[in-house]
Protein backbone atom coordinates (compact mmCIF):
# COMPACT_ATOMS: atom_id res chain seq x y z
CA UNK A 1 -103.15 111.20 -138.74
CA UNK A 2 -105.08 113.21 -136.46
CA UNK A 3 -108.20 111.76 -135.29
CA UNK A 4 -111.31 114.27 -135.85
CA UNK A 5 -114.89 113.80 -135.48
CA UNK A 6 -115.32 114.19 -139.10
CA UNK A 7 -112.88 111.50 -139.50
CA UNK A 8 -114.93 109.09 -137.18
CA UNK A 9 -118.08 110.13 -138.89
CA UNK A 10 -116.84 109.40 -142.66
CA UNK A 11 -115.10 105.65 -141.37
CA UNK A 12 -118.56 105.03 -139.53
CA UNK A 13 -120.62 105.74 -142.42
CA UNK A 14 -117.95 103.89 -144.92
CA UNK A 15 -118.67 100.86 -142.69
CA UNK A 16 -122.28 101.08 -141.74
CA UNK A 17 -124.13 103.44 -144.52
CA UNK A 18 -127.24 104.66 -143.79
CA UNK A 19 -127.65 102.67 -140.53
CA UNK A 20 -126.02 105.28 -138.59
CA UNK A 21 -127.85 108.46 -138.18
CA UNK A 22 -128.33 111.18 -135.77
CA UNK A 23 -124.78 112.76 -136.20
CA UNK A 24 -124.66 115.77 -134.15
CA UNK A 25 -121.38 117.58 -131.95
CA UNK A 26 -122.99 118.87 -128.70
CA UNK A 27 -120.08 120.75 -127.15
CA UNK A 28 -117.67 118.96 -129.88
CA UNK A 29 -118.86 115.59 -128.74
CA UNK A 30 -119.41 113.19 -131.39
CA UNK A 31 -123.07 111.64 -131.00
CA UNK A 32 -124.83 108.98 -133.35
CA UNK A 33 -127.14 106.12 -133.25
CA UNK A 34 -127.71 102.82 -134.81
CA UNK A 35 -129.94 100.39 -134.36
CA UNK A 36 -130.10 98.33 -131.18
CA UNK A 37 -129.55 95.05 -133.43
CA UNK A 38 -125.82 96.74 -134.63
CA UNK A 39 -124.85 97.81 -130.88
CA UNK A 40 -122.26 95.52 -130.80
CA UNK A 41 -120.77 95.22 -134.43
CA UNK A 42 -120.75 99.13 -133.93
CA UNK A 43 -118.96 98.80 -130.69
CA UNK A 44 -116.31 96.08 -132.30
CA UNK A 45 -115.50 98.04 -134.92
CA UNK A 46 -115.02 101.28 -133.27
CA UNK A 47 -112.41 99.14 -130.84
CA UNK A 48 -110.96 97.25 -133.29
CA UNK A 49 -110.35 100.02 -135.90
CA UNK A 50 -106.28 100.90 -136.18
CA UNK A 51 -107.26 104.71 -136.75
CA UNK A 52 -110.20 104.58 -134.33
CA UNK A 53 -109.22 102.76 -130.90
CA UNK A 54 -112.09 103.25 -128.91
CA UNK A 55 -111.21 101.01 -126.07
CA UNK A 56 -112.26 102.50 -123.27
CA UNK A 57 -115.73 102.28 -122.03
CA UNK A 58 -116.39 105.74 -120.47
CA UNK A 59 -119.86 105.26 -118.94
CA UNK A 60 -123.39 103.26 -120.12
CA UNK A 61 -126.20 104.39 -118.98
CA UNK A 62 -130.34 104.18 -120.30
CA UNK A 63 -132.54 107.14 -120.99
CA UNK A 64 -136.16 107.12 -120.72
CA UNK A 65 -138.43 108.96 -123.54
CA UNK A 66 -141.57 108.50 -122.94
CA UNK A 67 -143.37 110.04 -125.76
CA UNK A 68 -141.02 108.32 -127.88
CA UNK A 69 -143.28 105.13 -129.03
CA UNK A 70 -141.41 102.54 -129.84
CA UNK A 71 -137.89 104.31 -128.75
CA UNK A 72 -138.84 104.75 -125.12
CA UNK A 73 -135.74 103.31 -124.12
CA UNK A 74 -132.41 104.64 -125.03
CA UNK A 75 -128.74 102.91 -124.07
CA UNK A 76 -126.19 105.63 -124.42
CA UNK A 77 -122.42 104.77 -124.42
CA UNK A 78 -119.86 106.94 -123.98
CA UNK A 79 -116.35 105.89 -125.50
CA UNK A 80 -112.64 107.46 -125.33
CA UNK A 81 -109.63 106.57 -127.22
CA UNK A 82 -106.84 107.44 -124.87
CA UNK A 83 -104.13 107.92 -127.23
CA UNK A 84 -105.92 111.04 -129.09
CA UNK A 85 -107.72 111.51 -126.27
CA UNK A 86 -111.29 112.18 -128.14
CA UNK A 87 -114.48 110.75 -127.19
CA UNK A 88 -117.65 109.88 -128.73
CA UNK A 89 -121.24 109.51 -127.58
CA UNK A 90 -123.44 106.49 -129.63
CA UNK A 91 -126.64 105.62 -128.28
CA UNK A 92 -129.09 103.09 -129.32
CA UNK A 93 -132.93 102.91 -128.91
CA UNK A 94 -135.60 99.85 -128.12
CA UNK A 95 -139.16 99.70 -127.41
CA UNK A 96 -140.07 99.76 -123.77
CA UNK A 97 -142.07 96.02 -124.54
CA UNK A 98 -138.91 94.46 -125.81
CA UNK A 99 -136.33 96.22 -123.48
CA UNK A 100 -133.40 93.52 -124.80
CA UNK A 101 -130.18 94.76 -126.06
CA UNK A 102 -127.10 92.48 -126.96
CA UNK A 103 -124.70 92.52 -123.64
CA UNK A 104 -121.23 94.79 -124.13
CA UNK A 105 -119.40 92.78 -121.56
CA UNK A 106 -117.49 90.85 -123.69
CA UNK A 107 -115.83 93.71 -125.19
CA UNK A 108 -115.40 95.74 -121.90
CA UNK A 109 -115.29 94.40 -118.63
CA UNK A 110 -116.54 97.38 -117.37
CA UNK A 111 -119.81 97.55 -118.89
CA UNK A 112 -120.37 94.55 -116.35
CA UNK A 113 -121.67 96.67 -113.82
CA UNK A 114 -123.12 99.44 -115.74
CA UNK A 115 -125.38 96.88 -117.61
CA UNK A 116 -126.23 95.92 -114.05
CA UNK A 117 -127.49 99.28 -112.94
CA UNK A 118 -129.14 100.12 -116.28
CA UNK A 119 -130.98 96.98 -115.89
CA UNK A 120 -131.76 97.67 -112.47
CA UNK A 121 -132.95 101.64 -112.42
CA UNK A 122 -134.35 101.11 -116.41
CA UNK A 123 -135.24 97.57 -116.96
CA UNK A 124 -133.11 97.22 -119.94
CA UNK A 125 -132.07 93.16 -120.48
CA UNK A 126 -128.92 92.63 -121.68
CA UNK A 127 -129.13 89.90 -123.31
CA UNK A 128 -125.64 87.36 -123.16
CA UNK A 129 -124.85 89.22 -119.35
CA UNK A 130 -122.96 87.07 -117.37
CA UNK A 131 -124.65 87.71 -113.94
CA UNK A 132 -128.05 90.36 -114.90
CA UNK A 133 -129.38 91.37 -111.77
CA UNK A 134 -130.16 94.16 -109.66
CA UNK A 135 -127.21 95.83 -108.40
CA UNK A 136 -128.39 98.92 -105.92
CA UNK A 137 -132.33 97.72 -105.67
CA UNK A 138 -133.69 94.92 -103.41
CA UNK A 139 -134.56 91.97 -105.70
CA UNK A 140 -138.14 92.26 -104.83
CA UNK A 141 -138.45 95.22 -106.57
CA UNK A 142 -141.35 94.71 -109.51
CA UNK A 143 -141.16 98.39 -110.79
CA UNK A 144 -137.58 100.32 -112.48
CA UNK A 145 -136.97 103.31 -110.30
CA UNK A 146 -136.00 106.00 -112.76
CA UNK A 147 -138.54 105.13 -115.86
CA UNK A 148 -140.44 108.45 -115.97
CA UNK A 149 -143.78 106.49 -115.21
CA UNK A 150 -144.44 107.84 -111.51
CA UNK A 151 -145.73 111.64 -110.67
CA UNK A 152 -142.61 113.19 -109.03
CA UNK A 153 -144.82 114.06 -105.85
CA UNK A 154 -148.51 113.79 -104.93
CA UNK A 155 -150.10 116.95 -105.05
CA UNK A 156 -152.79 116.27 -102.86
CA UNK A 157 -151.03 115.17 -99.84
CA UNK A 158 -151.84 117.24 -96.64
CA UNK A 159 -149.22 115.71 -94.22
CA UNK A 160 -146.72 117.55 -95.92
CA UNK A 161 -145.69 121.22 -94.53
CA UNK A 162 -144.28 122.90 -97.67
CA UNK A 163 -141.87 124.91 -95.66
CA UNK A 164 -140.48 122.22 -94.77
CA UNK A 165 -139.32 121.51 -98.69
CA UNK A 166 -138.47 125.02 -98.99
CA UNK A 167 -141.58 126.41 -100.74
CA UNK A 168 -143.99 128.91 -99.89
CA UNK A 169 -144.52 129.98 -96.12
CA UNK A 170 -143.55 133.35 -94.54
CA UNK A 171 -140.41 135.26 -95.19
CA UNK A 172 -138.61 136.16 -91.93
């Protein structure tokens, strides 16, 4: 059998129902969602599957939305099965309050690491993480670096020379 998106769509949906949504194909990349509580039966049975064989953990990264009350926070995985060589995006949301999501590191060692650096630049726990702690960041840190909750520059600043950053100034 040849494994198709459409395939992986209709075995998700036989398993899970109405509990995964949000199928799209950006660029023929299979995307869906679930709900964070399902993150890792979804991830099980997407490994564990004989036509499916997702087994390798691509990437895991978080997403911050904002305007998205109540699904501020997203944790996007990105999966590959090797031997058809097709790969699949699923991504799961969570309030920025209650930032906890069930640890993949059980399932793939190298979501160890990842998990670390989500936690660390989004402030996503993973909850059941062997070691959770800041990876790249100093542990004194109080703040997560790339949560869209800081002005990307202060406007109002005069020590800075804008030609210096490329913009404005005369044109030699």
């Amino acid at each position: 059998m040849i494994l198709t998106n459409e395939i992986i769509q209709q075995k998700l949906i036989e398993k899970f129902g109405d509990q995964v949504t949000g199928f799209d194909e950006p660029y023929g990349l299979l995307s869906f969602e679930a709900p964070k509580e399902l993150n890792l039966k979804v991830l099980q049975f997407l490994y564990d599957d004989a036509d499916l064989q997702f087994q390798f953990l691509t990437d895991l990264t978080g997403v911050h939305y904002p305007h998205q009350i109540g699904r501020e926070l997203a944790v996007v995985y990105h999966l590959h099965n090797l031997k058809a060589n097709i790969r699949l995006r699923f991504k799961i949301y969570t309030a920025i309050e209650t930032p906890e999501v069930f640890t993949a590191t059980q399932l793939f060692s190298t979501a160890n690491w990842m998990e670390r650096e989500t936690f660390d630049f989004f402030g996503v726990k993973f909850i059941g993480h062997p070691n959770l702690k800041r990876i790249l960041n100093v542990d004194e840190m109080d703040y997560f670096p790339l949560r869209k909750e800081y002005p990307l520059e202060d406007q109002t600043r005069i020590d800075k020379d804008d030609e210096m950053f490329g913009r404005g100034g005369t044109n030699s």
